[in-house]
PDB file of N, CA and C in Angstrom:
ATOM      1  N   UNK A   1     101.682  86.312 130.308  1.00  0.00           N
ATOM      2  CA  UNK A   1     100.488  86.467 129.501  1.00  0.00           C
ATOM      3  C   UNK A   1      99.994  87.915 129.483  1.00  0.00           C
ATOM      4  N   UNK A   2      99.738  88.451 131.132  1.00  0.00           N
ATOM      5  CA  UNK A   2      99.930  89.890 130.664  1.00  0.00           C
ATOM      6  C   UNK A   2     100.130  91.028 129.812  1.00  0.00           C
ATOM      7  N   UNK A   3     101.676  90.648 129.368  1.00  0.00           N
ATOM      8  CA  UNK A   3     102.431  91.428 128.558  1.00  0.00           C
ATOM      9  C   UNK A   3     102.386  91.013 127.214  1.00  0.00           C
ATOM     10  N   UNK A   4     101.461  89.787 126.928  1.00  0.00           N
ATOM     11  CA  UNK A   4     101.216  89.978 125.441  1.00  0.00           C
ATOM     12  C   UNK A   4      99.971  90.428 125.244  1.00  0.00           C
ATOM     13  N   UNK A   5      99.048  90.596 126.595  1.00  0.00           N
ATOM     14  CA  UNK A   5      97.626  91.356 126.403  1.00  0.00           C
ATOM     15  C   UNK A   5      98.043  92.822 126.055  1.00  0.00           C
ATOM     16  N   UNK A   6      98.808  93.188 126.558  1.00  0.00           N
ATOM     17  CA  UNK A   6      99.443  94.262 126.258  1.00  0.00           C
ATOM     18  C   UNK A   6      99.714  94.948 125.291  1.00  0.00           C
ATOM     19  N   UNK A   7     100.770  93.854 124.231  1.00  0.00           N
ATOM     20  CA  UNK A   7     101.149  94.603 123.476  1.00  0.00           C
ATOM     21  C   UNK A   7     100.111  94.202 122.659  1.00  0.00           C
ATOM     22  N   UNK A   8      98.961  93.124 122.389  1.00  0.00           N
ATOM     23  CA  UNK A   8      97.810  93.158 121.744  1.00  0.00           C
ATOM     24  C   UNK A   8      97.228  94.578 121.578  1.00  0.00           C
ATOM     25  N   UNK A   9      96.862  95.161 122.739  1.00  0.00           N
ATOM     26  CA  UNK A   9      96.006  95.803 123.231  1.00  0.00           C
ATOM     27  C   UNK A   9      96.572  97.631 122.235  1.00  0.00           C
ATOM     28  N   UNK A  10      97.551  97.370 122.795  1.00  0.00           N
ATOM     29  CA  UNK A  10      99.089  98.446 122.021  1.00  0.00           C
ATOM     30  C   UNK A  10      98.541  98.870 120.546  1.00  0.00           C
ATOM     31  N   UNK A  11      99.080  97.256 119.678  1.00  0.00           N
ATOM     32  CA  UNK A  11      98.764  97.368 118.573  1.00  0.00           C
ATOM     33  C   UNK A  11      97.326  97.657 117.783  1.00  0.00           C
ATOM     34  N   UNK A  12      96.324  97.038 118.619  1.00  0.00           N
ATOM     35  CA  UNK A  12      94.690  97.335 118.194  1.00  0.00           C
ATOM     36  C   UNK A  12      94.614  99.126 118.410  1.00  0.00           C
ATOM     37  N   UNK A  13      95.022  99.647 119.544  1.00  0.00           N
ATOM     38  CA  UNK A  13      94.703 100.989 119.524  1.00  0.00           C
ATOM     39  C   UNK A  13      95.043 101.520 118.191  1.00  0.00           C
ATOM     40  N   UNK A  14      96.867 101.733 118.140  1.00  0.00           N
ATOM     41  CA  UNK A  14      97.407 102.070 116.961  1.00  0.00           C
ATOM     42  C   UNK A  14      96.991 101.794 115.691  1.00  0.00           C
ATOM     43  N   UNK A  15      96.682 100.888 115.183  1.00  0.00           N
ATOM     44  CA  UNK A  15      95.617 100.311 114.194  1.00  0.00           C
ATOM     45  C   UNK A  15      94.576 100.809 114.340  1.00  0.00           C
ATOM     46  N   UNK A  16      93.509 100.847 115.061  1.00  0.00           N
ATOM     47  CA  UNK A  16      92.119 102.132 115.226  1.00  0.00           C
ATOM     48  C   UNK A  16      92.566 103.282 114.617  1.00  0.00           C
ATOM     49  N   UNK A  17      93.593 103.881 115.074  1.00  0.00           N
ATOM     50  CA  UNK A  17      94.181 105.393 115.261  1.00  0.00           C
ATOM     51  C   UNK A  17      94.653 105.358 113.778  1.00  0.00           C
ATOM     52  N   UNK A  18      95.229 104.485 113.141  1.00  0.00           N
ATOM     53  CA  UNK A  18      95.648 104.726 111.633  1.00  0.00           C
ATOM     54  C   UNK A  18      94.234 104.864 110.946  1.00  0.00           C
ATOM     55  N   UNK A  19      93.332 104.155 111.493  1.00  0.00           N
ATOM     56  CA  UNK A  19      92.185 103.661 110.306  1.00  0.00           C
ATOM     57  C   UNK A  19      91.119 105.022 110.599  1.00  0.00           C
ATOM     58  N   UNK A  20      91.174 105.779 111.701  1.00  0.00           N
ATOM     59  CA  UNK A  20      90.584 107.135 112.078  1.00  0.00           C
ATOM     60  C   UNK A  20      91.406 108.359 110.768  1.00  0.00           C
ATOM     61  N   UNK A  21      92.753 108.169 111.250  1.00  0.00           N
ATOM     62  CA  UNK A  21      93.513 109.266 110.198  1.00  0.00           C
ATOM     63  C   UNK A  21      93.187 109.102 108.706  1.00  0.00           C
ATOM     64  N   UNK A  22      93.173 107.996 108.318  1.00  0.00           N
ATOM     65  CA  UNK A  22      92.944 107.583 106.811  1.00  0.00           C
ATOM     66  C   UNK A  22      91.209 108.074 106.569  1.00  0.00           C
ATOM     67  N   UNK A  23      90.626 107.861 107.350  1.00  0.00           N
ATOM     68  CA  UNK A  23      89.479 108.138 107.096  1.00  0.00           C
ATOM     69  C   UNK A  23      89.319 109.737 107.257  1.00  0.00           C
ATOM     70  N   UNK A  24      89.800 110.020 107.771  1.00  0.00           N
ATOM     71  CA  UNK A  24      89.731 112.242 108.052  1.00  0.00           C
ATOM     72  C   UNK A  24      90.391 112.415 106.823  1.00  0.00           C
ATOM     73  N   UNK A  25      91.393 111.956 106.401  1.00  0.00           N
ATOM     74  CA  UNK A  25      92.281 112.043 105.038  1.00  0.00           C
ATOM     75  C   UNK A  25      91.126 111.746 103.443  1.00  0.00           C
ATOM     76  N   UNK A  26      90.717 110.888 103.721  1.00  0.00           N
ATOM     77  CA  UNK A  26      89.673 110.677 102.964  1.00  0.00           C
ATOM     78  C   UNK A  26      88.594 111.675 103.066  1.00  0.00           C
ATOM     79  N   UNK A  27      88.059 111.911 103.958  1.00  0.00           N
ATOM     80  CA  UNK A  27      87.019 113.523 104.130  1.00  0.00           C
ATOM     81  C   UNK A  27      87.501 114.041 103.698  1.00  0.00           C
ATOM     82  N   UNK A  28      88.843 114.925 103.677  1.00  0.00           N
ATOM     83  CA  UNK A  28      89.434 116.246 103.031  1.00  0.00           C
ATOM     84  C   UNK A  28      89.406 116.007 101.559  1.00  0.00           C
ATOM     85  N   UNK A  29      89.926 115.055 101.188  1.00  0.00           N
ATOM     86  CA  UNK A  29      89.881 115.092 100.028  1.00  0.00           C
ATOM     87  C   UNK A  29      88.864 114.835  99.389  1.00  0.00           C
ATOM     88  N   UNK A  30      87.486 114.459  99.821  1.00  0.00           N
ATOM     89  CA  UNK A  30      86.221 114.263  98.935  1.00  0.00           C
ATOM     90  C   UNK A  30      85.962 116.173  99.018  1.00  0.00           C
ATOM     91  N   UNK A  31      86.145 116.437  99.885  1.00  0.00           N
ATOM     92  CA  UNK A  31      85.634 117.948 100.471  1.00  0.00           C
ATOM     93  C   UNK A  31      86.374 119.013  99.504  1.00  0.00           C
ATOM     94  N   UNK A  32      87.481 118.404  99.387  1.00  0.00           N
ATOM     95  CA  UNK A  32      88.621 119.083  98.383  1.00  0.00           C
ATOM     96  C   UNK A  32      88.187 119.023  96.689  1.00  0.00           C
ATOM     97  N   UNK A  33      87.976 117.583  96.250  1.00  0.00           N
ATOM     98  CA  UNK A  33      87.237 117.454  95.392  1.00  0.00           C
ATOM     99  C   UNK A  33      85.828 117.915  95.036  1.00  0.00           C
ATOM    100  N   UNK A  34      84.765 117.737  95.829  1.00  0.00           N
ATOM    101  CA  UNK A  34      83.712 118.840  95.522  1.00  0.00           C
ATOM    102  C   UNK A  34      83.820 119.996  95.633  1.00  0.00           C
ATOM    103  N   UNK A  35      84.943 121.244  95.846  1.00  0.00           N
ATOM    104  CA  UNK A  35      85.317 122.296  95.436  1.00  0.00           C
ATOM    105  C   UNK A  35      85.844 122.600  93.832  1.00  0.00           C
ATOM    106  N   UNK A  36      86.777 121.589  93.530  1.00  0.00           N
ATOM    107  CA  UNK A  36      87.517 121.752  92.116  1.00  0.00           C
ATOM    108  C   UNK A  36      87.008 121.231  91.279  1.00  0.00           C
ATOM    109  N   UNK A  37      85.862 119.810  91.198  1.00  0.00           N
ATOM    110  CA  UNK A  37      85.525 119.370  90.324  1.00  0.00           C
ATOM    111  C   UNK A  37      84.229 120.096  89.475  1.00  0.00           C
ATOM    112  N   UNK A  38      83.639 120.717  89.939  1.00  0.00           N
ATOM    113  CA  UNK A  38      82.024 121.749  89.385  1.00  0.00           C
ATOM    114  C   UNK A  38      83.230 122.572  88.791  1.00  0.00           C
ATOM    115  N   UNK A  39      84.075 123.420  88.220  1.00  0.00           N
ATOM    116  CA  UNK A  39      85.301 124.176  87.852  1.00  0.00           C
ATOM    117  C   UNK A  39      85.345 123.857  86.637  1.00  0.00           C
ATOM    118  N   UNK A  40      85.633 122.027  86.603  1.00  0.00           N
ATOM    119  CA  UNK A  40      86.452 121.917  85.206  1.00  0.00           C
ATOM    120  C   UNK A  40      85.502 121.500  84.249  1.00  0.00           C
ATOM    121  N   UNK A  41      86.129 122.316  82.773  1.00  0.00           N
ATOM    122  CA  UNK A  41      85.789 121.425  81.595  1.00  0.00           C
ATOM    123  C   UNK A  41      85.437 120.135  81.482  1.00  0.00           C
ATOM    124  N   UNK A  42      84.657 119.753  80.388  1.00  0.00           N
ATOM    125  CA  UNK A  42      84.748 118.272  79.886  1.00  0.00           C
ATOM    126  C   UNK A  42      86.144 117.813  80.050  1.00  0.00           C
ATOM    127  N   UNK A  43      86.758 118.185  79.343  1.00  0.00           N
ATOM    128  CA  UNK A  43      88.199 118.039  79.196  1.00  0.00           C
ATOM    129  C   UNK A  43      89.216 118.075  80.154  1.00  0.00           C
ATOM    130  N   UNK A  44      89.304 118.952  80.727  1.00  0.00           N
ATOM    131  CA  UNK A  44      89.768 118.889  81.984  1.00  0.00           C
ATOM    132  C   UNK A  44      89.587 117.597  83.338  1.00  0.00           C
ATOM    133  N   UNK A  45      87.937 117.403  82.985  1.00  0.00           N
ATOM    134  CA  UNK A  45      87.514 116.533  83.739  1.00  0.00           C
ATOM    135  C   UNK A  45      87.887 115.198  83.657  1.00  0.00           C
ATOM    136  N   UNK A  46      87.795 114.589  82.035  1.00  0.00           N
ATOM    137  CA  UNK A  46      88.624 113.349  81.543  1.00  0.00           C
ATOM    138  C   UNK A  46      90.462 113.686  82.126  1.00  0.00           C
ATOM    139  N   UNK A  47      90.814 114.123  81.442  1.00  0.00           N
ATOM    140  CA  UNK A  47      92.411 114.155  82.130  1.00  0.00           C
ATOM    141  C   UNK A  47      92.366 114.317  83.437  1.00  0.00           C
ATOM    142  N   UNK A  48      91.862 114.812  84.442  1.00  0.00           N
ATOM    143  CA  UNK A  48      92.143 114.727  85.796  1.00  0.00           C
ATOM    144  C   UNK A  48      91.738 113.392  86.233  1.00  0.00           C
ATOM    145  N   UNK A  49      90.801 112.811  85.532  1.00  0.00           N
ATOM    146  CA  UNK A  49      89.919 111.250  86.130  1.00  0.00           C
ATOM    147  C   UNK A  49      91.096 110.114  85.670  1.00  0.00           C
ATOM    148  N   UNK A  50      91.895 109.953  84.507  1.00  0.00           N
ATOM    149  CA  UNK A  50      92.818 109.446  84.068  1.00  0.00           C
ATOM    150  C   UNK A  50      94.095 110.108  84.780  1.00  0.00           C
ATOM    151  N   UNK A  51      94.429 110.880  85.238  1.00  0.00           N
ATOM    152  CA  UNK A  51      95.517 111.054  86.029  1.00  0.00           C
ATOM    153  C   UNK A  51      95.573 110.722  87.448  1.00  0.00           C
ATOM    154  N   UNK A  52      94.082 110.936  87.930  1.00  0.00           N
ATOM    155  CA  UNK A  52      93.958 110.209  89.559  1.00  0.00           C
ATOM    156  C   UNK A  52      94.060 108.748  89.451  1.00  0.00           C
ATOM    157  N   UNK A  53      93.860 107.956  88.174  1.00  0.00           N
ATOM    158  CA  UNK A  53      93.622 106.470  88.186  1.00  0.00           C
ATOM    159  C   UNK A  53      95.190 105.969  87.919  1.00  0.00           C
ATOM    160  N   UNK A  54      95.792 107.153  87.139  1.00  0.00           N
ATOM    161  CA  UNK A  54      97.311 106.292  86.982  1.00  0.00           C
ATOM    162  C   UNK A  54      98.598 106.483  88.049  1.00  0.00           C
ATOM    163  N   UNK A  55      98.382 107.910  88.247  1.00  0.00           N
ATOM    164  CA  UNK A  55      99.268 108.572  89.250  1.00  0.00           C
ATOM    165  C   UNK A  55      98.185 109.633  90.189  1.00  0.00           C
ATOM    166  N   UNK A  56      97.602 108.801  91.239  1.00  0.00           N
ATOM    167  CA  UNK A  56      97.257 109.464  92.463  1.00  0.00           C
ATOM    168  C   UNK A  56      97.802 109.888  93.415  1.00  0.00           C
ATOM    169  N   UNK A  57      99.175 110.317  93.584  1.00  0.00           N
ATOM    170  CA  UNK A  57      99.861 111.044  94.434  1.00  0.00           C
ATOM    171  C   UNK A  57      99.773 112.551  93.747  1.00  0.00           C
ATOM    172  N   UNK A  58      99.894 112.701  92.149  1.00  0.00           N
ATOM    173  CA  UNK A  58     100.272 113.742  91.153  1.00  0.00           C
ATOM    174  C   UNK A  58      98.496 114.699  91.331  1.00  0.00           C
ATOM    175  N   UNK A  59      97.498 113.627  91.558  1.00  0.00           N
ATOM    176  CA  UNK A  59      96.291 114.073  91.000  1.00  0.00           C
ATOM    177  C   UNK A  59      95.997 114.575  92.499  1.00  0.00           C
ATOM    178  N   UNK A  60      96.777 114.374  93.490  1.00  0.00           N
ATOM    179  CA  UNK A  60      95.915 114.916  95.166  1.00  0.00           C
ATOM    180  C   UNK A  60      97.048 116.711  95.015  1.00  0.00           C
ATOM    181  N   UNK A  61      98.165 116.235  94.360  1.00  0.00           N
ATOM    182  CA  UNK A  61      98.891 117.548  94.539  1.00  0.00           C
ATOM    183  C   UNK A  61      98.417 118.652  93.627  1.00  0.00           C
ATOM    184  N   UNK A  62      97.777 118.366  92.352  1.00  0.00           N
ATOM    185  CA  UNK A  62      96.727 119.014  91.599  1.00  0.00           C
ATOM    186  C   UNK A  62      95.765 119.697  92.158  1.00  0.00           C
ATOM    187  N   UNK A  63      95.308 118.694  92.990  1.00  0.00           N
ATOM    188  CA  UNK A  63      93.721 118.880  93.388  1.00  0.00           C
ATOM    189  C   UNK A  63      93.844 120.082  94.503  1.00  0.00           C
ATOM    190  N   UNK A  64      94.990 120.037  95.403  1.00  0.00           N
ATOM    191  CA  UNK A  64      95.558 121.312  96.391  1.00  0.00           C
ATOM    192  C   UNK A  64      96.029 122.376  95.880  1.00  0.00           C
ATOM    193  N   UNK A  65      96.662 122.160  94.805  1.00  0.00           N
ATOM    194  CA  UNK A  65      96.962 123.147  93.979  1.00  0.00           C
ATOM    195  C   UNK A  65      96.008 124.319  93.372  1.00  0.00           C
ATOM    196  N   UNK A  66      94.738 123.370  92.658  1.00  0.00           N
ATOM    197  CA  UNK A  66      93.368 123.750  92.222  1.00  0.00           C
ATOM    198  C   UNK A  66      92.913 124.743  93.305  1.00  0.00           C
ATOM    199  N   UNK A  67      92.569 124.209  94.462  1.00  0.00           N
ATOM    200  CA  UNK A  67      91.720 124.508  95.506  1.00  0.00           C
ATOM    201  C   UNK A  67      92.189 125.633  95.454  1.00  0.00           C
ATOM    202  N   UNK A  68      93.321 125.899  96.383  1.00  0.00           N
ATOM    203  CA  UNK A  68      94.027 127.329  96.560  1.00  0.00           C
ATOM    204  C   UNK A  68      94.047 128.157  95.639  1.00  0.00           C
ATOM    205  N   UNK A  69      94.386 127.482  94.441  1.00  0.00           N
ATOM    206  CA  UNK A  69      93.582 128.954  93.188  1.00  0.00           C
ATOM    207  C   UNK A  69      92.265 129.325  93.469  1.00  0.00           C
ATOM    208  N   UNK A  70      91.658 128.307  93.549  1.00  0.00           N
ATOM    209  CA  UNK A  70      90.168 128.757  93.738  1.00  0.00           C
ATOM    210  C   UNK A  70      89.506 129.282  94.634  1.00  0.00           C
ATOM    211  N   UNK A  71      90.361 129.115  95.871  1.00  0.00           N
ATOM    212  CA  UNK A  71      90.030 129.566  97.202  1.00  0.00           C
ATOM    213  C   UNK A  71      90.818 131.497  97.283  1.00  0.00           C
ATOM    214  N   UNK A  72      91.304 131.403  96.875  1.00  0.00           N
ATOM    215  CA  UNK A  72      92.190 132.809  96.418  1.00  0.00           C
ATOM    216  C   UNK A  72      91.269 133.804  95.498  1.00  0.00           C
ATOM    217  N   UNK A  73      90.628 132.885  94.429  1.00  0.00           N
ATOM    218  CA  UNK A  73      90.024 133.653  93.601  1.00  0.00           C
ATOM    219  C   UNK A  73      91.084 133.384  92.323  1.00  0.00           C
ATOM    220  N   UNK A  74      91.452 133.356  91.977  1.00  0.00           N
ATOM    221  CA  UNK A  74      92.646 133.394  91.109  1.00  0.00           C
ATOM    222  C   UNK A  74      92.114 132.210  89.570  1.00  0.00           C
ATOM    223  N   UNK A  75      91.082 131.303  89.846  1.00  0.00           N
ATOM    224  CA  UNK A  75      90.661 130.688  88.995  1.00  0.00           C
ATOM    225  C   UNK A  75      89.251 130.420  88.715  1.00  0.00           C
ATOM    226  N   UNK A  76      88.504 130.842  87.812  1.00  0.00           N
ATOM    227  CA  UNK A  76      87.134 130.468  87.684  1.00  0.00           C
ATOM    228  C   UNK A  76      86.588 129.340  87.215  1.00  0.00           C
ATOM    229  N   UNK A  77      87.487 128.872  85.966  1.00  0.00           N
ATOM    230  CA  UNK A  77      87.330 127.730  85.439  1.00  0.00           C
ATOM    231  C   UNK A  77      88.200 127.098  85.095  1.00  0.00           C
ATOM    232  N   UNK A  78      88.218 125.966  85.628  1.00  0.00           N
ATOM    233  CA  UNK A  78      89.698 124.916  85.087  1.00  0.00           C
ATOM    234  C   UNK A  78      89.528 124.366  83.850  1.00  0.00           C
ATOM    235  N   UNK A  79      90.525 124.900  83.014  1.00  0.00           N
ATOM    236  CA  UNK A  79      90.663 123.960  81.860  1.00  0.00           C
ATOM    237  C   UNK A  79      91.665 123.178  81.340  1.00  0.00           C
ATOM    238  N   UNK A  80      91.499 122.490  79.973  1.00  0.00           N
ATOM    239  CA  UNK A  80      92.643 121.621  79.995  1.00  0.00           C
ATOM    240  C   UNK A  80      93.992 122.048  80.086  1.00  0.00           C
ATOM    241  N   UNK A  81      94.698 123.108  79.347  1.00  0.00           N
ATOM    242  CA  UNK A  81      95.603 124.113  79.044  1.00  0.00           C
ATOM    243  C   UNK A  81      96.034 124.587  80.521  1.00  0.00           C
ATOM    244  N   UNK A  82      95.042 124.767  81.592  1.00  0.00           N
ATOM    245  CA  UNK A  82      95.588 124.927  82.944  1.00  0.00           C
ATOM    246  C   UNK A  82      96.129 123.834  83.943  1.00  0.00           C
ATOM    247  N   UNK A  83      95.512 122.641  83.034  1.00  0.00           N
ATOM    248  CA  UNK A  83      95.464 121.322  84.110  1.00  0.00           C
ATOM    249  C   UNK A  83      97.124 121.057  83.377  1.00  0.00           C
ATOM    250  N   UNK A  84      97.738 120.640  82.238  1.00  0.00           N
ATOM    251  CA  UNK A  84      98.850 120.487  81.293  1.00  0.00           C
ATOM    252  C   UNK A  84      99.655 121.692  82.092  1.00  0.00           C
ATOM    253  N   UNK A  85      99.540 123.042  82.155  1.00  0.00           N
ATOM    254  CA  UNK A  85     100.713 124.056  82.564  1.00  0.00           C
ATOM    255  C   UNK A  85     100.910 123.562  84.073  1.00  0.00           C
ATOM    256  N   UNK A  86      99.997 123.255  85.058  1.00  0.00           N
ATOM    257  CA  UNK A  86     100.254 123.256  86.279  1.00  0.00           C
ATOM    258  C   UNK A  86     101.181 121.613  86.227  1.00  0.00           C
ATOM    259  N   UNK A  87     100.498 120.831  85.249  1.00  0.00           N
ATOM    260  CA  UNK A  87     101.420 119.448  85.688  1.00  0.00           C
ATOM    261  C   UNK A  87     102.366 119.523  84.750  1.00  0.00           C
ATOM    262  N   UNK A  88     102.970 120.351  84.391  1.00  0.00           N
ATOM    263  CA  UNK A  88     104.383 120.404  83.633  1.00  0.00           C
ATOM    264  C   UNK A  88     105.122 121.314  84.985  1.00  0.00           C
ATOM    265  N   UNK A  89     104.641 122.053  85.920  1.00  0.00           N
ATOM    266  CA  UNK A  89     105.365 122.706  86.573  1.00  0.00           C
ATOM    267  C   UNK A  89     105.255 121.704  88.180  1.00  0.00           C
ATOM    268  N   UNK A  90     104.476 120.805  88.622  1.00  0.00           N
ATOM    269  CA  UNK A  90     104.834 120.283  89.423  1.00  0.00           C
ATOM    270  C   UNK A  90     105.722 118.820  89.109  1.00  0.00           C
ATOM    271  N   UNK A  91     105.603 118.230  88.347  1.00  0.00           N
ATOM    272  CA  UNK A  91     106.533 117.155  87.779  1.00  0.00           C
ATOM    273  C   UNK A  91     107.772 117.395  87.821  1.00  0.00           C
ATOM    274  N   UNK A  92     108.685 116.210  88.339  1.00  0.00           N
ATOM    275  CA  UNK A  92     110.036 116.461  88.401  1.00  0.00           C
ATOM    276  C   UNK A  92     110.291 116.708  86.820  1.00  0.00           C
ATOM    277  N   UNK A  93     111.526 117.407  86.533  1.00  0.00           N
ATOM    278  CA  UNK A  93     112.184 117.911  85.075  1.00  0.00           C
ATOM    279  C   UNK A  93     113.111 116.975  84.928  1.00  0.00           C
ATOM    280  N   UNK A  94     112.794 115.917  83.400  1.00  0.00           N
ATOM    281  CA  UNK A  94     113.902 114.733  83.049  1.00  0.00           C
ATOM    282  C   UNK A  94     114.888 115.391  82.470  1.00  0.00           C
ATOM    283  N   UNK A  95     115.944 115.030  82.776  1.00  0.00           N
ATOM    284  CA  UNK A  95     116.975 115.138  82.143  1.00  0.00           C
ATOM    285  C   UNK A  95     117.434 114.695  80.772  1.00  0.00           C
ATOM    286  N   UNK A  96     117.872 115.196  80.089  1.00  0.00           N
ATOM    287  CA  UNK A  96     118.417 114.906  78.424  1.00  0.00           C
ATOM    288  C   UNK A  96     119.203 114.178  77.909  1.00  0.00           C
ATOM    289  N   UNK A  97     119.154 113.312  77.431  1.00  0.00           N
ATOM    290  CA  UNK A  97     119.833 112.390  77.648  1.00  0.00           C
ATOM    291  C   UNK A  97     120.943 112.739  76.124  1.00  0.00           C
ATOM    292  N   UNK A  98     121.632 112.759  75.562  1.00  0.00           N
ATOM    293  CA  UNK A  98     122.577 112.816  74.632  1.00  0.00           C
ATOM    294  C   UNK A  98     123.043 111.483  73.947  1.00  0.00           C
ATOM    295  N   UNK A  99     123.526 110.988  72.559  1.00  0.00           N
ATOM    296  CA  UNK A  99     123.760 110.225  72.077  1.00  0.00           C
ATOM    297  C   UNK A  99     124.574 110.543  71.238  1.00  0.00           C
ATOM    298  N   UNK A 100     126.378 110.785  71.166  1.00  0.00           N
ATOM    299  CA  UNK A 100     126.223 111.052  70.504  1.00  0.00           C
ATOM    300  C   UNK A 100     127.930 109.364  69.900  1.00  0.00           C
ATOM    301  N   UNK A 101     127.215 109.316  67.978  1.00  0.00           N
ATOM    302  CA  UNK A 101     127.987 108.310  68.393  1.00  0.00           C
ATOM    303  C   UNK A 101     129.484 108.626  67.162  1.00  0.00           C
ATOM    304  N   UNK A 102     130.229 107.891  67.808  1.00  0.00           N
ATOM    305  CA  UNK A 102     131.442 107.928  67.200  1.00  0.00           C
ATOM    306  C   UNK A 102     131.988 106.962  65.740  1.00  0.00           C
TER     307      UNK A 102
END
Protein backbone atom coordinates (compact mmCIF):
# COMPACT_ATOMS: atom_id res chain seq x y z
CA UNK A 1 0.00 0.00 0.00
CA UNK A 2 2.88 2.16 0.62
CA UNK A 3 4.13 2.13 -2.77
CA UNK A 4 0.98 3.12 -4.32
CA UNK A 5 0.87 6.15 -1.76
CA UNK A 6 3.80 6.79 -3.44
CA UNK A 7 3.46 6.78 -6.71
CA UNK A 8 0.04 8.76 -5.94
CA UNK A 9 1.94 11.18 -4.21
CA UNK A 10 4.71 11.14 -7.42
CA UNK A 11 2.08 11.87 -9.80
CA UNK A 12 0.04 14.79 -7.79
CA UNK A 13 3.44 16.65 -7.40
CA UNK A 14 4.21 16.35 -11.19
CA UNK A 15 0.74 17.41 -12.08
CA UNK A 16 1.04 20.64 -9.60
CA UNK A 17 4.43 21.27 -11.34
CA UNK A 18 2.82 21.08 -14.96
CA UNK A 19 -0.18 23.25 -13.87
CA UNK A 20 2.57 25.96 -12.18
CA UNK A 21 4.56 25.93 -15.74
CA UNK A 22 1.40 26.42 -17.83
CA UNK A 23 0.40 29.07 -15.74
CA UNK A 24 4.06 31.17 -15.87
CA UNK A 25 3.58 30.32 -19.70
CA UNK A 26 0.38 31.96 -19.63
CA UNK A 27 1.89 35.21 -17.72
CA UNK A 28 4.48 35.65 -20.47
CA UNK A 29 2.35 35.63 -22.92
CA UNK A 30 -0.44 38.01 -21.57
CA UNK A 31 2.81 40.23 -20.68
CA UNK A 32 3.98 39.60 -24.26
CA UNK A 33 0.68 40.55 -25.58
CA UNK A 34 0.20 43.82 -23.73
CA UNK A 35 3.47 44.94 -25.35
CA UNK A 36 2.43 44.21 -29.16
CA UNK A 37 -1.12 44.69 -29.03
CA UNK A 38 -1.36 48.94 -28.24
CA UNK A 39 1.18 48.75 -31.77
CA UNK A 40 -1.29 47.42 -34.14
CA UNK A 41 -3.71 48.80 -36.57
CA UNK A 42 -7.38 48.10 -36.77
CA UNK A 43 -6.34 45.81 -39.24
CA UNK A 44 -3.65 44.31 -38.05
CA UNK A 45 -5.57 43.77 -34.93
CA UNK A 46 -8.53 41.73 -36.74
CA UNK A 47 -5.94 39.42 -38.56
CA UNK A 48 -3.85 38.71 -35.57
CA UNK A 49 -7.28 37.92 -33.40
CA UNK A 50 -8.35 35.48 -36.37
CA UNK A 51 -4.98 33.96 -36.62
CA UNK A 52 -4.59 33.29 -32.74
CA UNK A 53 -8.21 31.62 -32.97
CA UNK A 54 -7.28 29.37 -35.99
CA UNK A 55 -3.59 28.69 -35.70
CA UNK A 56 -2.25 29.54 -32.14
CA UNK A 57 1.06 28.07 -32.33
CA UNK A 58 1.66 30.63 -35.69
CA UNK A 59 0.06 33.64 -33.62
CA UNK A 60 2.55 33.01 -30.21
CA UNK A 61 5.55 32.84 -32.89
CA UNK A 62 4.25 36.28 -34.29
CA UNK A 63 3.67 37.66 -31.13
CA UNK A 64 7.78 36.90 -30.20
CA UNK A 65 8.61 37.93 -33.27
CA UNK A 66 6.60 41.40 -32.76
CA UNK A 67 8.03 41.89 -29.33
CA UNK A 68 11.69 41.73 -30.31
CA UNK A 69 11.07 44.23 -33.06
CA UNK A 70 9.66 46.27 -30.65
CA UNK A 71 11.89 45.70 -27.93
CA UNK A 72 14.91 46.53 -30.39
CA UNK A 73 13.20 49.53 -31.58
CA UNK A 74 12.96 48.41 -35.01
CA UNK A 75 9.02 48.79 -35.09
CA UNK A 76 6.64 51.53 -34.10
CA UNK A 77 3.58 50.43 -35.52
CA UNK A 78 2.35 47.12 -36.62
CA UNK A 79 0.50 46.95 -39.59
CA UNK A 80 -1.28 44.73 -41.78
CA UNK A 81 1.45 44.60 -44.68
CA UNK A 82 3.95 43.79 -41.68
CA UNK A 83 1.76 41.18 -40.01
CA UNK A 84 1.28 39.28 -44.04
CA UNK A 85 5.41 39.82 -44.73
CA UNK A 86 6.42 38.36 -41.34
CA UNK A 87 3.79 35.33 -41.78
CA UNK A 88 4.84 34.59 -45.28
CA UNK A 89 8.43 34.37 -43.90
CA UNK A 90 7.77 32.22 -40.87
CA UNK A 91 5.38 29.62 -42.57
CA UNK A 92 6.73 26.54 -43.93
CA UNK A 93 7.16 27.12 -48.09
CA UNK A 94 4.56 24.60 -50.10
CA UNK A 95 5.80 23.05 -52.65
CA UNK A 96 4.46 23.17 -56.41
CA UNK A 97 2.83 20.86 -57.37
CA UNK A 98 2.90 20.27 -61.43
CA UNK A 99 0.24 18.68 -63.68
CA UNK A 100 1.20 18.04 -66.49
CA UNK A 101 -1.09 15.80 -68.68
CA UNK A 102 -0.42 13.57 -71.52
Amino acid sequence: MEEIDEIRQRKLEMLQQQKQEHARAEQQILALENIVKPRFTKEALTRFGNLKTGQPEIAMQLLVILGQLIQAGKVAVVDDDLLVNILKEIQPKKKEIKIIRK
